[in-house]
PDB file of N, CA and C in Angstrom:
ATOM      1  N   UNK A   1      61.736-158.771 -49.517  1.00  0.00           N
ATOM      2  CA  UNK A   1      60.889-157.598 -49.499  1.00  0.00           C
ATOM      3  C   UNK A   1      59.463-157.990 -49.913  1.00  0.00           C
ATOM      4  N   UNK A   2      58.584-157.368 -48.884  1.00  0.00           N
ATOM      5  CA  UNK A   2      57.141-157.742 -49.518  1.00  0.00           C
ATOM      6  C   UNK A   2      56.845-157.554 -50.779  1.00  0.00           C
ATOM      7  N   UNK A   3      55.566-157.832 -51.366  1.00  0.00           N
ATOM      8  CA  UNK A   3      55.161-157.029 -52.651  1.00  0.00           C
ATOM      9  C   UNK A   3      54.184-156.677 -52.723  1.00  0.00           C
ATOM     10  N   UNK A   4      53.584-156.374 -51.469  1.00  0.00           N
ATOM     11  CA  UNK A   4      52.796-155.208 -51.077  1.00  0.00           C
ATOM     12  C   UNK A   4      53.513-154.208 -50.197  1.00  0.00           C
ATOM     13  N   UNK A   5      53.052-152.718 -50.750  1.00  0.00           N
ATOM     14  CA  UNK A   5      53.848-151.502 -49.855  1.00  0.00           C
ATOM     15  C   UNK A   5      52.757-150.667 -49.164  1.00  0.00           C
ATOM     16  N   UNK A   6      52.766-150.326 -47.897  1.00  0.00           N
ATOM     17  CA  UNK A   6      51.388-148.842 -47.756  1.00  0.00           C
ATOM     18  C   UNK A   6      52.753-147.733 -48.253  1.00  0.00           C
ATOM     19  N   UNK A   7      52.136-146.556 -48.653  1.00  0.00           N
ATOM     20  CA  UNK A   7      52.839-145.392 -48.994  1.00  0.00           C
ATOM     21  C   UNK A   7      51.571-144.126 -48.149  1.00  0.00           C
ATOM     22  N   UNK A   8      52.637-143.852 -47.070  1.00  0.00           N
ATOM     23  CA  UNK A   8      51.524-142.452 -46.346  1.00  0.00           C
ATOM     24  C   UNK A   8      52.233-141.446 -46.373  1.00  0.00           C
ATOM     25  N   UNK A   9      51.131-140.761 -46.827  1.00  0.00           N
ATOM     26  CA  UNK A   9      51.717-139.335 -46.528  1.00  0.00           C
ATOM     27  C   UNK A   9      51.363-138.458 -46.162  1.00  0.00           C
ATOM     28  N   UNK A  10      51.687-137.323 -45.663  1.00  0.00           N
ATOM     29  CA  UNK A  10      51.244-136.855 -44.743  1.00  0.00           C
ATOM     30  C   UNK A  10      51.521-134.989 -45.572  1.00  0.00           C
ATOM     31  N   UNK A  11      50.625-134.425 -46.170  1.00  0.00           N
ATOM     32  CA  UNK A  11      50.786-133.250 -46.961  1.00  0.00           C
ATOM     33  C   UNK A  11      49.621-132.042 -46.546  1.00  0.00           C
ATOM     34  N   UNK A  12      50.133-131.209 -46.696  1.00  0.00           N
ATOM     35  CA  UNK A  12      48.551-129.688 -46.472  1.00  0.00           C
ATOM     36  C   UNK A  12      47.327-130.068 -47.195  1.00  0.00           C
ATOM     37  N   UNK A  13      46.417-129.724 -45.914  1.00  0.00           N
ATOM     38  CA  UNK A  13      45.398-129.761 -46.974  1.00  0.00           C
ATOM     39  C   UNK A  13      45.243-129.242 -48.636  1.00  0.00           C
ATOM     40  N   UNK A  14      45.612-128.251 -48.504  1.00  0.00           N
ATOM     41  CA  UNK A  14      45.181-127.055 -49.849  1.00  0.00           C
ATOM     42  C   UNK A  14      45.840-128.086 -50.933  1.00  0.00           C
ATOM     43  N   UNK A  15      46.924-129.383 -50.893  1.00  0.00           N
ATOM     44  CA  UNK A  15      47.082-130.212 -52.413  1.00  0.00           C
ATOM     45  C   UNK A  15      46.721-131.120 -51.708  1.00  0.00           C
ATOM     46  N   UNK A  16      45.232-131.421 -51.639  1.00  0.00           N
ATOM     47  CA  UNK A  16      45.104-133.140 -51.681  1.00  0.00           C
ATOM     48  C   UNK A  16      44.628-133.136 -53.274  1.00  0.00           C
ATOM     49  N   UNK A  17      43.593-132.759 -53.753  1.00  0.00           N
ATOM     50  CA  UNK A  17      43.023-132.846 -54.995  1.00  0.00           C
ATOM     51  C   UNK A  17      44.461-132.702 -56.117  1.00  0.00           C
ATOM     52  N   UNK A  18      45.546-131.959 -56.084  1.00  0.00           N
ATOM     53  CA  UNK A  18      46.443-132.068 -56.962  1.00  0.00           C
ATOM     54  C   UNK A  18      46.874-133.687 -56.458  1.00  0.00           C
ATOM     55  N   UNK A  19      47.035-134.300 -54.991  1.00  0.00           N
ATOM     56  CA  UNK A  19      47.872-135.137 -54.830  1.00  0.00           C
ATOM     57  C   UNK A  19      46.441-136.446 -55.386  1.00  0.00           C
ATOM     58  N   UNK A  20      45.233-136.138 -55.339  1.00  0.00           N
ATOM     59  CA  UNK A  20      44.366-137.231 -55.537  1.00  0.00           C
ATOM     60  C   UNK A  20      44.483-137.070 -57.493  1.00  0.00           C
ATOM     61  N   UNK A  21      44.828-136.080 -58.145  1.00  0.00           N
ATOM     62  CA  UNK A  21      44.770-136.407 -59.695  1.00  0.00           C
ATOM     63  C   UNK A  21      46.083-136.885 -59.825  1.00  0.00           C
ATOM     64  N   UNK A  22      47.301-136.477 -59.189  1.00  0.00           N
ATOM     65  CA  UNK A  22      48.829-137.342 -59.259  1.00  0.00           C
ATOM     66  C   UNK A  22      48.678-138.665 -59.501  1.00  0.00           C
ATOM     67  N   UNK A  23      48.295-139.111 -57.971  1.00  0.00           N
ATOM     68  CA  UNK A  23      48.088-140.497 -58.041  1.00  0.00           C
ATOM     69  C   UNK A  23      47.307-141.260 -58.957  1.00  0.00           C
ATOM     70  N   UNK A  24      45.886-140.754 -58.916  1.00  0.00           N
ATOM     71  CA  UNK A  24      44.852-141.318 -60.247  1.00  0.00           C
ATOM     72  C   UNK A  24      45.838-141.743 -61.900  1.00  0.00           C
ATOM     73  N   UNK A  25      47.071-140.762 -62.013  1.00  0.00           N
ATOM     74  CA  UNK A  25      47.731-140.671 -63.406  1.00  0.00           C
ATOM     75  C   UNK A  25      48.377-141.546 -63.471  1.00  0.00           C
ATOM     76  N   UNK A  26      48.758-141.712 -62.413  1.00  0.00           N
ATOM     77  CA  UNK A  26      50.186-142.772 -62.164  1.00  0.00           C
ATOM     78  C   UNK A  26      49.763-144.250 -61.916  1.00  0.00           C
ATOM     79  N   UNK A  27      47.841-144.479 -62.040  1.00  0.00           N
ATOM     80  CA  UNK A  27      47.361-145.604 -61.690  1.00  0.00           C
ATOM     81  C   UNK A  27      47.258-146.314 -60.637  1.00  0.00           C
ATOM     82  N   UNK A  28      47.551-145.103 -59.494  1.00  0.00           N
ATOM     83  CA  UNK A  28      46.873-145.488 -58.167  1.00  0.00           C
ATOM     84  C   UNK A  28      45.827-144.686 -57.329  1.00  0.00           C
ATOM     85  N   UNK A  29      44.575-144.973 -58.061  1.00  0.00           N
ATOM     86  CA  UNK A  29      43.417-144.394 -57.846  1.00  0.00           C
ATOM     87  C   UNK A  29      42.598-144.496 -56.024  1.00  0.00           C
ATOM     88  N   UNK A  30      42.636-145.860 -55.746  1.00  0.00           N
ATOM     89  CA  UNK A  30      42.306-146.048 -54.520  1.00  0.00           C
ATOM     90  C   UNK A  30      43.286-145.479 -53.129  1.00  0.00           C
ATOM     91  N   UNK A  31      42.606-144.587 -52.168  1.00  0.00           N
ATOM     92  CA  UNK A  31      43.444-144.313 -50.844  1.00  0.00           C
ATOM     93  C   UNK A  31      42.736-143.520 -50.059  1.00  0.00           C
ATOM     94  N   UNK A  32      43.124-143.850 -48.982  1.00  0.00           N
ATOM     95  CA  UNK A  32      42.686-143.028 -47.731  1.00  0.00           C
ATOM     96  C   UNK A  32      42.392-142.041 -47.667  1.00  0.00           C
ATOM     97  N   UNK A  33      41.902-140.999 -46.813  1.00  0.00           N
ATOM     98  CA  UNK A  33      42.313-139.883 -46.631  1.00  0.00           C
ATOM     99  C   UNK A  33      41.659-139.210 -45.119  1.00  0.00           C
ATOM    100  N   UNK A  34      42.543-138.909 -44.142  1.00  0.00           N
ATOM    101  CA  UNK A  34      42.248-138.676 -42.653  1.00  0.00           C
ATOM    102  C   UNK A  34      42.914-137.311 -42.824  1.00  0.00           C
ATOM    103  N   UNK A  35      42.125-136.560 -42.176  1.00  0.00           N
ATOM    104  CA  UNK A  35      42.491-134.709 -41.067  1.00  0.00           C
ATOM    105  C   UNK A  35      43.587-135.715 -40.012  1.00  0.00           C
ATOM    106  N   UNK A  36      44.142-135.027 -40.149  1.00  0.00           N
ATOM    107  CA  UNK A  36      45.317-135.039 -38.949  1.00  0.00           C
ATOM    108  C   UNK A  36      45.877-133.946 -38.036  1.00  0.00           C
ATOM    109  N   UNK A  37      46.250-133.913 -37.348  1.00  0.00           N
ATOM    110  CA  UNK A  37      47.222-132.545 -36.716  1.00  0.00           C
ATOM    111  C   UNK A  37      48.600-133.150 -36.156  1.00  0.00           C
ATOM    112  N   UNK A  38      49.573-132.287 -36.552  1.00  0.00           N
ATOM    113  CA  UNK A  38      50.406-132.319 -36.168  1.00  0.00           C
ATOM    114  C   UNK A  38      51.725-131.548 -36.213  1.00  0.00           C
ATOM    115  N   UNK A  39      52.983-131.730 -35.840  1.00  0.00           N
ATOM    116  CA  UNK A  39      54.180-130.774 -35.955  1.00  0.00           C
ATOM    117  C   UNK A  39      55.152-131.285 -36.268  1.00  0.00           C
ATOM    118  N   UNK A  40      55.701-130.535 -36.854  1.00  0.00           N
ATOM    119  CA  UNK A  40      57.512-130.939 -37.336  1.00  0.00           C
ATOM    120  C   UNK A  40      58.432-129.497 -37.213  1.00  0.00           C
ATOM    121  N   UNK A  41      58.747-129.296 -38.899  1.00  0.00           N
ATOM    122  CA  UNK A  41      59.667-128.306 -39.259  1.00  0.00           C
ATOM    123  C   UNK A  41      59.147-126.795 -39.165  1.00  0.00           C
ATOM    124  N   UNK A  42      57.734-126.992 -39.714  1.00  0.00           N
ATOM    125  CA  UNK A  42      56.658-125.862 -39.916  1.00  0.00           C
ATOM    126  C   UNK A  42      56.992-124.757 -38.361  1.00  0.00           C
ATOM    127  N   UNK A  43      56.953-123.981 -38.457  1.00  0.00           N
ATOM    128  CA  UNK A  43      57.323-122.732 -37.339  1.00  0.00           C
ATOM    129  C   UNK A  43      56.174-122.632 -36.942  1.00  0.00           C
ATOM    130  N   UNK A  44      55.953-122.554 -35.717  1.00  0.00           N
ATOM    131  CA  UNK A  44      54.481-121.770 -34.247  1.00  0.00           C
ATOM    132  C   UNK A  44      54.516-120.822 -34.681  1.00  0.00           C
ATOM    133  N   UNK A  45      53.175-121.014 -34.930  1.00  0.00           N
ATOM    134  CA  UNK A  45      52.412-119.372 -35.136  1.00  0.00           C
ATOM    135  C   UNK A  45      51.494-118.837 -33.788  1.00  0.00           C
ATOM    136  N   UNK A  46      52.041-117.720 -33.871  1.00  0.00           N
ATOM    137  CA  UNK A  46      51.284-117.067 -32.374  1.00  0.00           C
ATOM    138  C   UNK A  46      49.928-116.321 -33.054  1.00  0.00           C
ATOM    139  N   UNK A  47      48.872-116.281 -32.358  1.00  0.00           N
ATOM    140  CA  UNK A  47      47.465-115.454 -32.730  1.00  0.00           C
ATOM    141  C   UNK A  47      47.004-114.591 -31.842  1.00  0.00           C
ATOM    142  N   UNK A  48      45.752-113.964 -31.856  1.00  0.00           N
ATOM    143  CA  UNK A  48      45.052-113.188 -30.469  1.00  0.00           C
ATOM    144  C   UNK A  48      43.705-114.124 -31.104  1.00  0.00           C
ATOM    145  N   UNK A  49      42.816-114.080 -30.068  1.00  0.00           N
ATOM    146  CA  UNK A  49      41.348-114.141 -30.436  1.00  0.00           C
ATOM    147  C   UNK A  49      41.086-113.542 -28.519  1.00  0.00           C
ATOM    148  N   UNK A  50      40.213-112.653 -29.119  1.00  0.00           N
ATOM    149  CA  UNK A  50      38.883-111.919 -27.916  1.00  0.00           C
ATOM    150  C   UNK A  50      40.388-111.565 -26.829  1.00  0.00           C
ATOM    151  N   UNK A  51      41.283-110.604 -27.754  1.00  0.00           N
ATOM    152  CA  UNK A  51      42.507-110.149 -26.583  1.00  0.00           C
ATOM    153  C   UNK A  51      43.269-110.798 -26.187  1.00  0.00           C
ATOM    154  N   UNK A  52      42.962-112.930 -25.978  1.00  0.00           N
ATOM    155  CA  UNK A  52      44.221-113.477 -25.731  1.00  0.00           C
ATOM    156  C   UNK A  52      44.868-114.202 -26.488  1.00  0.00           C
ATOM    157  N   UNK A  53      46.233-114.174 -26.303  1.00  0.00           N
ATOM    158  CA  UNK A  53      47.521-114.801 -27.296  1.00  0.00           C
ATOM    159  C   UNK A  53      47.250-116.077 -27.089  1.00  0.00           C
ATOM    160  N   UNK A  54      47.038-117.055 -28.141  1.00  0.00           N
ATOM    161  CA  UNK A  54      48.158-118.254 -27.877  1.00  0.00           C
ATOM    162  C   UNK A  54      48.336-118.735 -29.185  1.00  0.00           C
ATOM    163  N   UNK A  55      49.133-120.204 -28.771  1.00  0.00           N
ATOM    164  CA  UNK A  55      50.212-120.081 -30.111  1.00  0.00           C
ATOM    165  C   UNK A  55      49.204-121.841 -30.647  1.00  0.00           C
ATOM    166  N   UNK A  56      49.793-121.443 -32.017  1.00  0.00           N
ATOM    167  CA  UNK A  56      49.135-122.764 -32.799  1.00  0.00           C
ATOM    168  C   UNK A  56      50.365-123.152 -33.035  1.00  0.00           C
ATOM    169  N   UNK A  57      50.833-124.699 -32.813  1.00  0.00           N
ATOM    170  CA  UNK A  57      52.362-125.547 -32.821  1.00  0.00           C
ATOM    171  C   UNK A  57      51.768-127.030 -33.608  1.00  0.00           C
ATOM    172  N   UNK A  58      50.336-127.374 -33.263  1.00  0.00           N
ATOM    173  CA  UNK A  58      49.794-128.447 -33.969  1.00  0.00           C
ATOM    174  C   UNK A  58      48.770-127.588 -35.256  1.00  0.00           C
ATOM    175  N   UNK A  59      49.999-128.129 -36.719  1.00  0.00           N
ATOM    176  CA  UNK A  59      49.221-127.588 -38.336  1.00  0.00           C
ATOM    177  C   UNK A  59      48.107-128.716 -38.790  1.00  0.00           C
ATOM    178  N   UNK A  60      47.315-128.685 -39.352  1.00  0.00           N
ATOM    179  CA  UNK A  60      46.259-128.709 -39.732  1.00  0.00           C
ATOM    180  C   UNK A  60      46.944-129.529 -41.004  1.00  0.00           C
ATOM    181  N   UNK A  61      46.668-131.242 -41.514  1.00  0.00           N
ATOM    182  CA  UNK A  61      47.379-131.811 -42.249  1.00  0.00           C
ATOM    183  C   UNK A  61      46.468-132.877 -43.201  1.00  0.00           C
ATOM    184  N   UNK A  62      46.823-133.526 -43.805  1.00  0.00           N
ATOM    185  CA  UNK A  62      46.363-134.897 -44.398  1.00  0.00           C
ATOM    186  C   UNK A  62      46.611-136.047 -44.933  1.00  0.00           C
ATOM    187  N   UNK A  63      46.242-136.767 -44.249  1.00  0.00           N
ATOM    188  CA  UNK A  63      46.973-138.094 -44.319  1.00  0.00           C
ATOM    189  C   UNK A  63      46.299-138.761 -45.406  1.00  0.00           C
ATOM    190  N   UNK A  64      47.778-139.413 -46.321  1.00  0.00           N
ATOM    191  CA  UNK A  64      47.187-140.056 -47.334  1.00  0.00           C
ATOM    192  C   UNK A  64      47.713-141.252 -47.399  1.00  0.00           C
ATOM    193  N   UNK A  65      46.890-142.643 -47.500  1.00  0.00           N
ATOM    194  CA  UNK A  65      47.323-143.568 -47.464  1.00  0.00           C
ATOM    195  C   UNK A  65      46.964-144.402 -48.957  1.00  0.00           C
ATOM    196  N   UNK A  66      47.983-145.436 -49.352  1.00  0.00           N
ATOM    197  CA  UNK A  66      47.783-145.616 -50.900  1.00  0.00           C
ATOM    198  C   UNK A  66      48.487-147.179 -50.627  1.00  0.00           C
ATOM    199  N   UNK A  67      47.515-148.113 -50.853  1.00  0.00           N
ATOM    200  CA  UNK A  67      48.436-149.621 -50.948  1.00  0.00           C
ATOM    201  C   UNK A  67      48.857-149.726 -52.062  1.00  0.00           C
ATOM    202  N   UNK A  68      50.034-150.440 -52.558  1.00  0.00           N
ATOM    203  CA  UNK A  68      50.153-150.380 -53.544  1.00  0.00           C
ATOM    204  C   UNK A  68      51.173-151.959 -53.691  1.00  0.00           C
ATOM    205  N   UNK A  69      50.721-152.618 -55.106  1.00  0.00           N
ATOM    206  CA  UNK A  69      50.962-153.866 -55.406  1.00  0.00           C
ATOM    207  C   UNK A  69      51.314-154.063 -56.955  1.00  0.00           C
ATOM    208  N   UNK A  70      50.540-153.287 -57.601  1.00  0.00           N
ATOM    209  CA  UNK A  70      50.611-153.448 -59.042  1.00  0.00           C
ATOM    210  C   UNK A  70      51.716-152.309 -59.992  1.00  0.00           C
ATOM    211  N   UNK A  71      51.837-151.927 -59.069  1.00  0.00           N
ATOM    212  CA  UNK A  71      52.860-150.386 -59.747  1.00  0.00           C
ATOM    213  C   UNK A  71      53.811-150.518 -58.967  1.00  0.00           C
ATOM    214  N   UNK A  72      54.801-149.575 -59.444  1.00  0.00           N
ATOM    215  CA  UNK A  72      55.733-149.394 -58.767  1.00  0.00           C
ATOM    216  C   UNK A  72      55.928-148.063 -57.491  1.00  0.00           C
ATOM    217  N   UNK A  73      56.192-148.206 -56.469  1.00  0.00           N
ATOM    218  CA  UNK A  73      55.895-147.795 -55.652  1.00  0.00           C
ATOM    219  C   UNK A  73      56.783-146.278 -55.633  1.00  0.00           C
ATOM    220  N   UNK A  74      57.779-146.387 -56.243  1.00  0.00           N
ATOM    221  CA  UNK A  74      58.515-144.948 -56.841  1.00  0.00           C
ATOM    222  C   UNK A  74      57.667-143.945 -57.276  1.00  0.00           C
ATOM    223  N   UNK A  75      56.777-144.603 -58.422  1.00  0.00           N
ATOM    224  CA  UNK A  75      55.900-144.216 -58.741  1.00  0.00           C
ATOM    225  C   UNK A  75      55.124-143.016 -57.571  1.00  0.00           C
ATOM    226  N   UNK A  76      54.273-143.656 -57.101  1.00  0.00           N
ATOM    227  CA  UNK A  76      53.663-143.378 -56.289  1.00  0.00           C
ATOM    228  C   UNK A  76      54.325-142.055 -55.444  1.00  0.00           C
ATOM    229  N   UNK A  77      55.012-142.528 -54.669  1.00  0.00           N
ATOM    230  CA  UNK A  77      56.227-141.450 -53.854  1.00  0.00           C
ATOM    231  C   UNK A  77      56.038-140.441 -54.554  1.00  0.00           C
ATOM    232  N   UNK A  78      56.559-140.297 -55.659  1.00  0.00           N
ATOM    233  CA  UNK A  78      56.916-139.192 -56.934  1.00  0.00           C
ATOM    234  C   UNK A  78      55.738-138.107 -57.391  1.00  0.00           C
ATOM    235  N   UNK A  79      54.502-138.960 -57.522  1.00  0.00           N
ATOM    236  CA  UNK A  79      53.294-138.114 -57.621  1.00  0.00           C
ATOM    237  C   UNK A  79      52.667-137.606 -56.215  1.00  0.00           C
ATOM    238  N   UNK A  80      53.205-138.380 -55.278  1.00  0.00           N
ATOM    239  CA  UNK A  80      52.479-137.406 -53.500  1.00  0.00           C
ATOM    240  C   UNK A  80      53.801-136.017 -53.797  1.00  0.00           C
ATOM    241  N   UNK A  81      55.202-136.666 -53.769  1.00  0.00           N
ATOM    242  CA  UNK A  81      55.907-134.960 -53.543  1.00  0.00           C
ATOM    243  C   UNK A  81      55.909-134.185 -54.478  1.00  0.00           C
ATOM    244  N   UNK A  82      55.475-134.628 -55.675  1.00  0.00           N
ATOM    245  CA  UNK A  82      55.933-133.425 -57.131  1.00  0.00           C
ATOM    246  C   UNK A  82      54.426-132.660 -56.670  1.00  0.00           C
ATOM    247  N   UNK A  83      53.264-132.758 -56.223  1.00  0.00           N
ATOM    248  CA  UNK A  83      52.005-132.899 -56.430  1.00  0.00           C
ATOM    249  C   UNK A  83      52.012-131.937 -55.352  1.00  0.00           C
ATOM    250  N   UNK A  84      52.508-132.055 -54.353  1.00  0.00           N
ATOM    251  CA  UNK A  84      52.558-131.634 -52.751  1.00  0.00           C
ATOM    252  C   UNK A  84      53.240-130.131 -52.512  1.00  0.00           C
ATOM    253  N   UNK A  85      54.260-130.939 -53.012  1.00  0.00           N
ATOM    254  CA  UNK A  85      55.805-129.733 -53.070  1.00  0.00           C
ATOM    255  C   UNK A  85      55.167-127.892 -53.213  1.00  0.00           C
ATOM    256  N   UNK A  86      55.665-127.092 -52.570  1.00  0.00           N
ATOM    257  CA  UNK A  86      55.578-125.808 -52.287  1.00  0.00           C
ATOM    258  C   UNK A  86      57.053-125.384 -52.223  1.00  0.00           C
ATOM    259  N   UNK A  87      57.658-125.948 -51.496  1.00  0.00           N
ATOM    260  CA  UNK A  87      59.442-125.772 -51.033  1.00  0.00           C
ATOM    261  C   UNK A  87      58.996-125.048 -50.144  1.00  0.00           C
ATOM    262  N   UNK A  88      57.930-125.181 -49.021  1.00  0.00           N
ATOM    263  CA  UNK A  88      58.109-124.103 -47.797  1.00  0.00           C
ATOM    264  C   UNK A  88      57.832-125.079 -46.836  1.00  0.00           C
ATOM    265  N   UNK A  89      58.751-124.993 -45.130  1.00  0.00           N
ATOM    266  CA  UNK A  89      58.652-125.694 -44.493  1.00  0.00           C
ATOM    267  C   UNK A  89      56.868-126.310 -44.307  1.00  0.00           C
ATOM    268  N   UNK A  90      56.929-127.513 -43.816  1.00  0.00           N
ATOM    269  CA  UNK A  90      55.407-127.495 -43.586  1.00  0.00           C
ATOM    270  C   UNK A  90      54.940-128.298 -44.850  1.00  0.00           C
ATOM    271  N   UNK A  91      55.703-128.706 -45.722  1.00  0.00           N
ATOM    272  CA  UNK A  91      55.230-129.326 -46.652  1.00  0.00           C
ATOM    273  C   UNK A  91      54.546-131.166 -46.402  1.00  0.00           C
ATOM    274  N   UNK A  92      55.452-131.712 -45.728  1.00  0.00           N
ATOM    275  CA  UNK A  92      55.410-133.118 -45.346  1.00  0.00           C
ATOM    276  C   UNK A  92      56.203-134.222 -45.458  1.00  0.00           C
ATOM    277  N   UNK A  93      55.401-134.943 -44.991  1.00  0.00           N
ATOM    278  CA  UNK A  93      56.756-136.420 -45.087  1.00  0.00           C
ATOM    279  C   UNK A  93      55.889-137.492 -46.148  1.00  0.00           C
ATOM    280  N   UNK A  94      56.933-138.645 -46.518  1.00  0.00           N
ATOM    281  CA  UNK A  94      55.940-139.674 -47.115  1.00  0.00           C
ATOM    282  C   UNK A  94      56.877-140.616 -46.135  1.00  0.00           C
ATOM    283  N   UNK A  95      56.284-141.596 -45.970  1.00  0.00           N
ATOM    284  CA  UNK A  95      56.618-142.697 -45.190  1.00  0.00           C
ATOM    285  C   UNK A  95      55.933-144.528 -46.808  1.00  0.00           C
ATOM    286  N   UNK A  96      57.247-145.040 -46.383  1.00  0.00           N
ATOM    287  CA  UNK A  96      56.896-146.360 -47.247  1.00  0.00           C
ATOM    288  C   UNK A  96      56.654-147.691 -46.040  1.00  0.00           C
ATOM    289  N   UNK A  97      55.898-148.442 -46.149  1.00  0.00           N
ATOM    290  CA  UNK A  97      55.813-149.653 -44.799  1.00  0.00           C
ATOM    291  C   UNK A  97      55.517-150.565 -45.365  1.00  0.00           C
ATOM    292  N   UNK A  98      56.291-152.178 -45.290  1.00  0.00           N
ATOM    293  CA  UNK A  98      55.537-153.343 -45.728  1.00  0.00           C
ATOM    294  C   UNK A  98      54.653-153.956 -45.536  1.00  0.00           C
ATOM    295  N   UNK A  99      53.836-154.177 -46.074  1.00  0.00           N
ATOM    296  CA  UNK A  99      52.584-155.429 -45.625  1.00  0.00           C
ATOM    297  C   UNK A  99      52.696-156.549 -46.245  1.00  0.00           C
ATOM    298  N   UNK A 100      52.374-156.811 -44.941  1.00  0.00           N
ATOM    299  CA  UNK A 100      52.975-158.638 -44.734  1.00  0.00           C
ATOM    300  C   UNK A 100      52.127-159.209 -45.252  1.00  0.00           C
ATOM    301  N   UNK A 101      50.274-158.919 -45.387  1.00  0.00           N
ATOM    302  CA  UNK A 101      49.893-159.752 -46.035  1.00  0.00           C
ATOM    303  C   UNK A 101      47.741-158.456 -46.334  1.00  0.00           C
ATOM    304  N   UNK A 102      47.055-159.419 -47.163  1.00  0.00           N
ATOM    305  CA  UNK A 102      46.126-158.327 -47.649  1.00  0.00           C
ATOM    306  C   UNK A 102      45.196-159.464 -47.605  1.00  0.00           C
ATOM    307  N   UNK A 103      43.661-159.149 -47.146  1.00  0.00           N
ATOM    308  CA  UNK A 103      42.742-159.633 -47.255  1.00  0.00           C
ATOM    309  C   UNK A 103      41.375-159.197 -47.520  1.00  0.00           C
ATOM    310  N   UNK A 104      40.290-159.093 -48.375  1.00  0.00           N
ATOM    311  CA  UNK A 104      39.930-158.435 -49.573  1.00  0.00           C
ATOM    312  C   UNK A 104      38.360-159.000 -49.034  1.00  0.00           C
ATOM    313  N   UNK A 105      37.355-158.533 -47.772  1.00  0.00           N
ATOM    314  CA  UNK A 105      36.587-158.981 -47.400  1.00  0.00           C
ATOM    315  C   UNK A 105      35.242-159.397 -48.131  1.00  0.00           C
ATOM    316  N   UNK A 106      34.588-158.752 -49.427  1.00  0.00           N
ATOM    317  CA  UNK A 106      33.623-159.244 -50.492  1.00  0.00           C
ATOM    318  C   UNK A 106      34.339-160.388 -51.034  1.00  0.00           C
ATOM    319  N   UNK A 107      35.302-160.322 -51.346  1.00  0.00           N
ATOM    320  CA  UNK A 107      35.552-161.695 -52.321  1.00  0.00           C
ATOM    321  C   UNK A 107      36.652-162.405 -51.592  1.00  0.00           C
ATOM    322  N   UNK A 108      37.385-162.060 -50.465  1.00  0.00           N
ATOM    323  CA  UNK A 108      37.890-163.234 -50.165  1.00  0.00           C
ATOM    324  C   UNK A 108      38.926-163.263 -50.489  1.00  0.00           C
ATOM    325  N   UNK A 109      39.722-162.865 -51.625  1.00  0.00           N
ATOM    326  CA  UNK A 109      40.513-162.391 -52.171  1.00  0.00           C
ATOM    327  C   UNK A 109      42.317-162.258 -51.216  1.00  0.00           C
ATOM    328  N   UNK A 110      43.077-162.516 -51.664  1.00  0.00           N
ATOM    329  CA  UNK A 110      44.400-162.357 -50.615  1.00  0.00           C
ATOM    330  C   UNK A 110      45.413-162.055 -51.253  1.00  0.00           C
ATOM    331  N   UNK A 111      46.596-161.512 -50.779  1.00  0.00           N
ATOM    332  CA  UNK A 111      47.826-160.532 -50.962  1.00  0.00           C
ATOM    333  C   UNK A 111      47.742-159.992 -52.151  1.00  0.00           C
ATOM    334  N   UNK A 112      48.600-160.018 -52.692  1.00  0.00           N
ATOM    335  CA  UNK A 112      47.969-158.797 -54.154  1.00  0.00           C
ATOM    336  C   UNK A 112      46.898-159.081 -54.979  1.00  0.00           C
ATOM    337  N   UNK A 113      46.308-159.721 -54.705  1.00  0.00           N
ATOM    338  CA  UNK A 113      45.013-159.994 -55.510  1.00  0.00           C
ATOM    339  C   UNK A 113      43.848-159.112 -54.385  1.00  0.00           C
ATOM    340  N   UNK A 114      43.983-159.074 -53.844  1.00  0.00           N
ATOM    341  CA  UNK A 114      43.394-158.025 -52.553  1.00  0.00           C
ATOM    342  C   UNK A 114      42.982-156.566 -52.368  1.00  0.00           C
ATOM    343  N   UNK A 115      44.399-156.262 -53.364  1.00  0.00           N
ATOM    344  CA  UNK A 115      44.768-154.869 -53.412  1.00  0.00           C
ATOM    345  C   UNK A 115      44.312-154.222 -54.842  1.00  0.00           C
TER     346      UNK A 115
END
């Protein structure tokens, strides 16, 4: 198993700032953060605008990405869903992925020394 992990996740906008002080606590301060759209469990919502219907099926999301080398990556996991969590569909996924290797372009720097 590597010993570098990415940890993404993918949560509502309205907790990134709970999910960006989670992580900060837990000592993983550095990560991504991309608008996304997309669908899963979350139910289509139908609308009107100017008289016509249509339906919204792609939610409005945010992707959070967090390398992680020096902690434990449980860790991590634990503060995106406790942080995230609503218990209503639509909440999100976390996804864990190995990296094979890290390179740290000011200093040169490589695999966990990188990170």
């Amino acid at each position: 198993m590597s010993d570098i992990e990415m940890v993404v996740g993918y949560v509502r906008s309205d907790k990134l700032s709970a999910v960006k002080r989670a992580l900060s606590e837990v000592g993983a301060p550095s990560l991504t953060v991309t608008n996304v759209s997309g669908r899963g469990s979350q139910p289509v919502k139908k609308s009107q605008w100017r008289g016509e219907e249509y339906t919204v099926d792609l939610h409005q999301k945010v992707k959070v990405e967090c390398v992680v080398a020096d902690i434990p990556t449980s860790d991590v996991i634990d503060a995106i869903a406790d942080a995230a969590k609503t218990g209503k569909p639509g909440d999100g996924k976390i996804f864990v992925i190995p990296v094979e290797s890290a390179y740290q372009i000011r200093t040169g720097a490589t695999g966990t020394d990188a990170v």
